[in-house]
C-alpha atoms as a PDB file:
ATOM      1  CA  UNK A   1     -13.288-100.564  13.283  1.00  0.00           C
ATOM      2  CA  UNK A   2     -10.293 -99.790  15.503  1.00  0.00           C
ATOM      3  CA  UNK A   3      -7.912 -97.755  13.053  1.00  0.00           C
ATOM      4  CA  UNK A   4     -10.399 -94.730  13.271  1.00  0.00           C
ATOM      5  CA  UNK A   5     -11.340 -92.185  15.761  1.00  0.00           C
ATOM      6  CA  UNK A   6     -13.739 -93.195  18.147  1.00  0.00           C
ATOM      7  CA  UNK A   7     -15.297 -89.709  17.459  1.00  0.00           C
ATOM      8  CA  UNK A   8     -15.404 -90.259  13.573  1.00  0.00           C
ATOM      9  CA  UNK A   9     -17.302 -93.321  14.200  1.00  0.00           C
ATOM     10  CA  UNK A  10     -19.518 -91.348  16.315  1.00  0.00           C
ATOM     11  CA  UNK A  11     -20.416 -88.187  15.099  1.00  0.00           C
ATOM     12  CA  UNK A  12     -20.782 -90.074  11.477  1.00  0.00           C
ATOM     13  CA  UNK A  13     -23.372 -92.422  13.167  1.00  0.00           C
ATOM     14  CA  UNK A  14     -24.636 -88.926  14.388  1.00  0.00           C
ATOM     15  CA  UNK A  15     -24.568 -87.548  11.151  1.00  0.00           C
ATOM     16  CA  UNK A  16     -27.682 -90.011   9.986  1.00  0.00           C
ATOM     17  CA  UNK A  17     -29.828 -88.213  13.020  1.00  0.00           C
ATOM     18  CA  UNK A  18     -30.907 -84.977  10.856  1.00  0.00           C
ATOM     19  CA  UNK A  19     -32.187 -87.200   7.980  1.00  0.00           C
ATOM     20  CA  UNK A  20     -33.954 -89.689   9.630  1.00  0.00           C
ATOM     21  CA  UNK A  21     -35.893 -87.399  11.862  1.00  0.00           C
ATOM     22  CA  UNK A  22     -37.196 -85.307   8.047  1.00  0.00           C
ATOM     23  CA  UNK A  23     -37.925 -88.737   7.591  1.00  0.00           C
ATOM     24  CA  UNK A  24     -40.102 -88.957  10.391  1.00  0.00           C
ATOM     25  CA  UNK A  25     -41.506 -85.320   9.454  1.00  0.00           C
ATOM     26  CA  UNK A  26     -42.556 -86.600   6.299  1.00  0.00           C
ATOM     27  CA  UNK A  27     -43.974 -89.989   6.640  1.00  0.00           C
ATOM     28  CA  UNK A  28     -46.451 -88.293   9.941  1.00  0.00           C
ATOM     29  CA  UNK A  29     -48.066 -86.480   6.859  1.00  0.00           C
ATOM     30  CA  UNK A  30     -48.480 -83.472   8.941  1.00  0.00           C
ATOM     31  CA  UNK A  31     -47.663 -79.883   8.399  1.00  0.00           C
ATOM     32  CA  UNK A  32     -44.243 -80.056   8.563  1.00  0.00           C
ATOM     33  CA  UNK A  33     -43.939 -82.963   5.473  1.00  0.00           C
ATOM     34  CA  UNK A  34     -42.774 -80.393   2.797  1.00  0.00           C
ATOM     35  CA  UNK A  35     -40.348 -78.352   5.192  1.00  0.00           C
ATOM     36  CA  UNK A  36     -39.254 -82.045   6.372  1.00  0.00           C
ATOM     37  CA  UNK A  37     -38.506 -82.933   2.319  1.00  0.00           C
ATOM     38  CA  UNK A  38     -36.999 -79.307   1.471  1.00  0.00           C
ATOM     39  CA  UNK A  39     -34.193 -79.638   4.705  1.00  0.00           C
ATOM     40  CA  UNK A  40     -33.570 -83.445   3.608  1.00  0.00           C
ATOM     41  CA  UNK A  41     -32.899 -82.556   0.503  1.00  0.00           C
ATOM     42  CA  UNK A  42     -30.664 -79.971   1.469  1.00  0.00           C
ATOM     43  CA  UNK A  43     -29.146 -82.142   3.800  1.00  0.00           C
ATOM     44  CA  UNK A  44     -28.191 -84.576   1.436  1.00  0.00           C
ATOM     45  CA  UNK A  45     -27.054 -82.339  -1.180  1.00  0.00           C
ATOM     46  CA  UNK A  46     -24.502 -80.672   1.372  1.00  0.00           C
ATOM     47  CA  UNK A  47     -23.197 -84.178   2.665  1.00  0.00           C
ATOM     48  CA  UNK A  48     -22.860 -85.116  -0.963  1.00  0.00           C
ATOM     49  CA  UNK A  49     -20.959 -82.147  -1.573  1.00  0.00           C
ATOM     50  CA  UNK A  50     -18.864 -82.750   1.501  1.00  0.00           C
ATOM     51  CA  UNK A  51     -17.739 -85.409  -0.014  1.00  0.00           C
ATOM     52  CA  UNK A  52     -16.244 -83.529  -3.145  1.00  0.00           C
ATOM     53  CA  UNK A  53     -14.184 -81.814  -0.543  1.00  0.00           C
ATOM     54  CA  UNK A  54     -13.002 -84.999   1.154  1.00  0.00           C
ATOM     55  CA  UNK A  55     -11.775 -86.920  -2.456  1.00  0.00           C
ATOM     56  CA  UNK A  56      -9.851 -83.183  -2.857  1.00  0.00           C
ATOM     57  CA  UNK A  57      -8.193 -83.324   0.437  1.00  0.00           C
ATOM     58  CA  UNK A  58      -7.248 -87.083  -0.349  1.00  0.00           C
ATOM     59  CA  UNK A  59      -6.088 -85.625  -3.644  1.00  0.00           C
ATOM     60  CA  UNK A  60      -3.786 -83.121  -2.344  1.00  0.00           C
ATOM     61  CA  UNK A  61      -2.638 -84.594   0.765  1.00  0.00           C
ATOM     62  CA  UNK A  62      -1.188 -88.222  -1.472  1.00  0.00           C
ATOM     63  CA  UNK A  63       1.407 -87.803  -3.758  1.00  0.00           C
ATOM     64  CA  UNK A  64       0.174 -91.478  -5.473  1.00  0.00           C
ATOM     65  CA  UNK A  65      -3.458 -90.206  -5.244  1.00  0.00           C
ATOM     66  CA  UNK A  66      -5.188 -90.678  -9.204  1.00  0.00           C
ATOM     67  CA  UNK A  67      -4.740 -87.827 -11.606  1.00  0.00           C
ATOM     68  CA  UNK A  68      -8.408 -87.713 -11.880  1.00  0.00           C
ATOM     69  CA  UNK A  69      -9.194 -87.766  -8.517  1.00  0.00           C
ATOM     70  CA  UNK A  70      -9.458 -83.577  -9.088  1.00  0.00           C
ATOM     71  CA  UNK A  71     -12.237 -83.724 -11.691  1.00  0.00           C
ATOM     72  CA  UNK A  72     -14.262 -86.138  -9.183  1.00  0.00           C
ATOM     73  CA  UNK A  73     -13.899 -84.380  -6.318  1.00  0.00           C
ATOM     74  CA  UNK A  74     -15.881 -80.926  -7.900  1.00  0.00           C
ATOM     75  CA  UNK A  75     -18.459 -83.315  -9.303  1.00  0.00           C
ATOM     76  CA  UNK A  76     -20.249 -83.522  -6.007  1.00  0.00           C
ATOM     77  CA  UNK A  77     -20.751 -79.948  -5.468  1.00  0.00           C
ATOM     78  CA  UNK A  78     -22.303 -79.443  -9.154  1.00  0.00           C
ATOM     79  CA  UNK A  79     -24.638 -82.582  -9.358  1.00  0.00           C
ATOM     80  CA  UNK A  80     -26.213 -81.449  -6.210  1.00  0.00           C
ATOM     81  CA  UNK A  81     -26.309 -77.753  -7.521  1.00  0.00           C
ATOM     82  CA  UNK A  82     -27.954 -79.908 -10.642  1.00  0.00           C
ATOM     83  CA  UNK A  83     -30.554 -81.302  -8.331  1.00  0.00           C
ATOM     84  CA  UNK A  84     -31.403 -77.845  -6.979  1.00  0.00           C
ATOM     85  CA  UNK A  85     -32.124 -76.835 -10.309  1.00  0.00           C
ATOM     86  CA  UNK A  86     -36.052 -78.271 -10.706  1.00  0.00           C
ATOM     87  CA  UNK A  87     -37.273 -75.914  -7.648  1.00  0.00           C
ATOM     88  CA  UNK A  88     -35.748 -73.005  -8.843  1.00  0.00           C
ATOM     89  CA  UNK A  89     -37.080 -72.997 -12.332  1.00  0.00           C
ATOM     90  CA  UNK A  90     -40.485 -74.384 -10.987  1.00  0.00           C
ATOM     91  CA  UNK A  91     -40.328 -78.157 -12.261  1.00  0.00           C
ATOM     92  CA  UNK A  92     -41.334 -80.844 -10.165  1.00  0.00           C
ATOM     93  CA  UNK A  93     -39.190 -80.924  -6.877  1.00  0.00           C
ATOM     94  CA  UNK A  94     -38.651 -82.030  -4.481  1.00  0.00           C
ATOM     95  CA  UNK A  95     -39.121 -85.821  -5.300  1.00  0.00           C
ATOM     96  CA  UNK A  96     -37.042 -86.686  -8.447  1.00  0.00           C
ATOM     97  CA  UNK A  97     -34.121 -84.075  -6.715  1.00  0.00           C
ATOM     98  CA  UNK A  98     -34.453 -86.556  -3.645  1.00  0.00           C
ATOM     99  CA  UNK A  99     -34.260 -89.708  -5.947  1.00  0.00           C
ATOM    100  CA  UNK A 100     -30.983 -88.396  -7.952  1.00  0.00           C
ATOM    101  CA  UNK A 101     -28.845 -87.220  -4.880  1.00  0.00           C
ATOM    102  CA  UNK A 102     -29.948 -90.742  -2.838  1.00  0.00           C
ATOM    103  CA  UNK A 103     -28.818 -92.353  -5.685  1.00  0.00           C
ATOM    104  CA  UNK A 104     -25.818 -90.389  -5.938  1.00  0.00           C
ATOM    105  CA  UNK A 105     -24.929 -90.834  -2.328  1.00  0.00           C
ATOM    106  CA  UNK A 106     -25.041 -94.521  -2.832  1.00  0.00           C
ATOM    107  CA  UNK A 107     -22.748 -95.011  -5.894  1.00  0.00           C
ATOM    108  CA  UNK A 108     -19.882 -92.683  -3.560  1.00  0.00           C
ATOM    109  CA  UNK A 109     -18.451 -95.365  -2.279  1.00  0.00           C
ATOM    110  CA  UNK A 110     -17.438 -96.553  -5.473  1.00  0.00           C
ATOM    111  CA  UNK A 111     -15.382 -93.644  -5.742  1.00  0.00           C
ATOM    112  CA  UNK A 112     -13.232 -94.199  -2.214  1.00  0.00           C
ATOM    113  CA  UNK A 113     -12.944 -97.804  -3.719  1.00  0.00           C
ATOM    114  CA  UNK A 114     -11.416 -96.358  -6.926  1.00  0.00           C
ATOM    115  CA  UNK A 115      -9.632 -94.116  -5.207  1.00  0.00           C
ATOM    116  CA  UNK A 116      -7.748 -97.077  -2.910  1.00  0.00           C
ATOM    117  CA  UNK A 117      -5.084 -96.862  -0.682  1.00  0.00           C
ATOM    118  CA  UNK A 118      -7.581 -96.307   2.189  1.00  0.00           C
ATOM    119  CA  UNK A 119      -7.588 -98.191   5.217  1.00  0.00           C
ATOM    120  CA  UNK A 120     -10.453-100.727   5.657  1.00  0.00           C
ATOM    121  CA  UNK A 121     -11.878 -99.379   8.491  1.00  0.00           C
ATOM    122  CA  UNK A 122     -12.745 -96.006   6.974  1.00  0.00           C
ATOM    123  CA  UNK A 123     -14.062 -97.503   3.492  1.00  0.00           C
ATOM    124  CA  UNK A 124     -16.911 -99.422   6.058  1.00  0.00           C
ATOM    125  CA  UNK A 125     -17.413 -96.514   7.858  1.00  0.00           C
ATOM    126  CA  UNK A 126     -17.880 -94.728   4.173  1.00  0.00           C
ATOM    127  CA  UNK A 127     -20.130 -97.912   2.996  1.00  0.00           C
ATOM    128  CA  UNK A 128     -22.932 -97.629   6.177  1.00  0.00           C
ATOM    129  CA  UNK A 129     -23.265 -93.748   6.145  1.00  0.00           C
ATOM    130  CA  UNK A 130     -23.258 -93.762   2.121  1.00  0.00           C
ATOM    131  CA  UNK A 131     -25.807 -96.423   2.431  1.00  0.00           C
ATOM    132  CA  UNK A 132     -27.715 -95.055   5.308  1.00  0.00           C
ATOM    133  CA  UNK A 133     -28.377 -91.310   3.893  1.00  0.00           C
ATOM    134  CA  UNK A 134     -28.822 -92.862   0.419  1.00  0.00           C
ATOM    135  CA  UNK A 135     -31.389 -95.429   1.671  1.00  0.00           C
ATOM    136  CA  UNK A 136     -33.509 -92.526   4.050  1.00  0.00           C
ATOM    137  CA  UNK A 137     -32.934 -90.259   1.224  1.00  0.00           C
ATOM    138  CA  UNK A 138     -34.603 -92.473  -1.304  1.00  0.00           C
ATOM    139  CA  UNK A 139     -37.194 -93.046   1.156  1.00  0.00           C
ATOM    140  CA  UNK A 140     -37.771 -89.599   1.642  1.00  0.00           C
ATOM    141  CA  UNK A 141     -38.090 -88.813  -1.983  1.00  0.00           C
ATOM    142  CA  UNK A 142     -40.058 -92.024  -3.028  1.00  0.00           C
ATOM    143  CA  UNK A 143     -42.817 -90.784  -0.075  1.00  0.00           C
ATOM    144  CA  UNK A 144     -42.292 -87.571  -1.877  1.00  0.00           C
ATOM    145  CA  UNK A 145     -43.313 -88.652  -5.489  1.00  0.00           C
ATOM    146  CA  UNK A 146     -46.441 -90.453  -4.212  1.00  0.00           C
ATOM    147  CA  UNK A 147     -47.978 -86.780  -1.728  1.00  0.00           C
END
């Protein structure tokens, strides 16, 4: 990956850091497990959302960007607000909200790939964080379903 910022490249790798240390919290089974599983989730649900914002910059900074491209890019932002939705009216959470944004986070580079037009370097940047907060995400709510 030489097209993109060395900083991009780092401070996404960085970006991985606050999820896989909840999922430390949570698989040591100690006090801090549901506070570890409440600030992944969150985590995850604000990333996802980032990425809303991201498709709607894309949208309005390239004239040949899709016409749908708007409708996508608020998506994020409501499916996590979606996923909130269990703890506040008292269902189970925080497991299946962990399962649905994890999954989420991995189908979002489909979208960049729909999108097209970007440069290769940043849709494998995209593909490892996608894949590496989806993956500890699922993890996280998978060890969540089973405590």
């Amino acid at each position: 990956m030489t097209n993109l910022p060395r900083a991009a490249r780092q401070l996404g790798h960085a970006g991985l850091l606050p999820q896989a240390l909840c999922a430390l919290y949570v698989f040591d089974g100690g006090v801090w497990q549901w506070t570890a599983q409440a600030i992944a989730f969150g985590y995850a649900a604000l990333i996802f959302s980032f990425l809303g914002g991201v498709w709607w910059g894309i949208g309005i900074a390239r004239p040949d960007a899709p016409r749908w491209i708007f409708g996508v890019a608020v998506l994020p932002s409501l499916l996590a607000l979606a996923a909130y939705a269990p703890w506040i009216i008292g269902w189970e959470w925080p497991g299946p909200s962990l399962l649905a944004i994890g999954l989420l986070l991995l189908g979002s580079p489909l979208v960049d790939r729909a999108i097209g037009g970007m440069e290769r370097d940043w849709l494998a940047l995209r593909l490892r964080l996608s894949v590496g907060l989806g993956v500890l995400t699922l993890l996280i709510g998978a060890a969540a379903m089973q405590g």
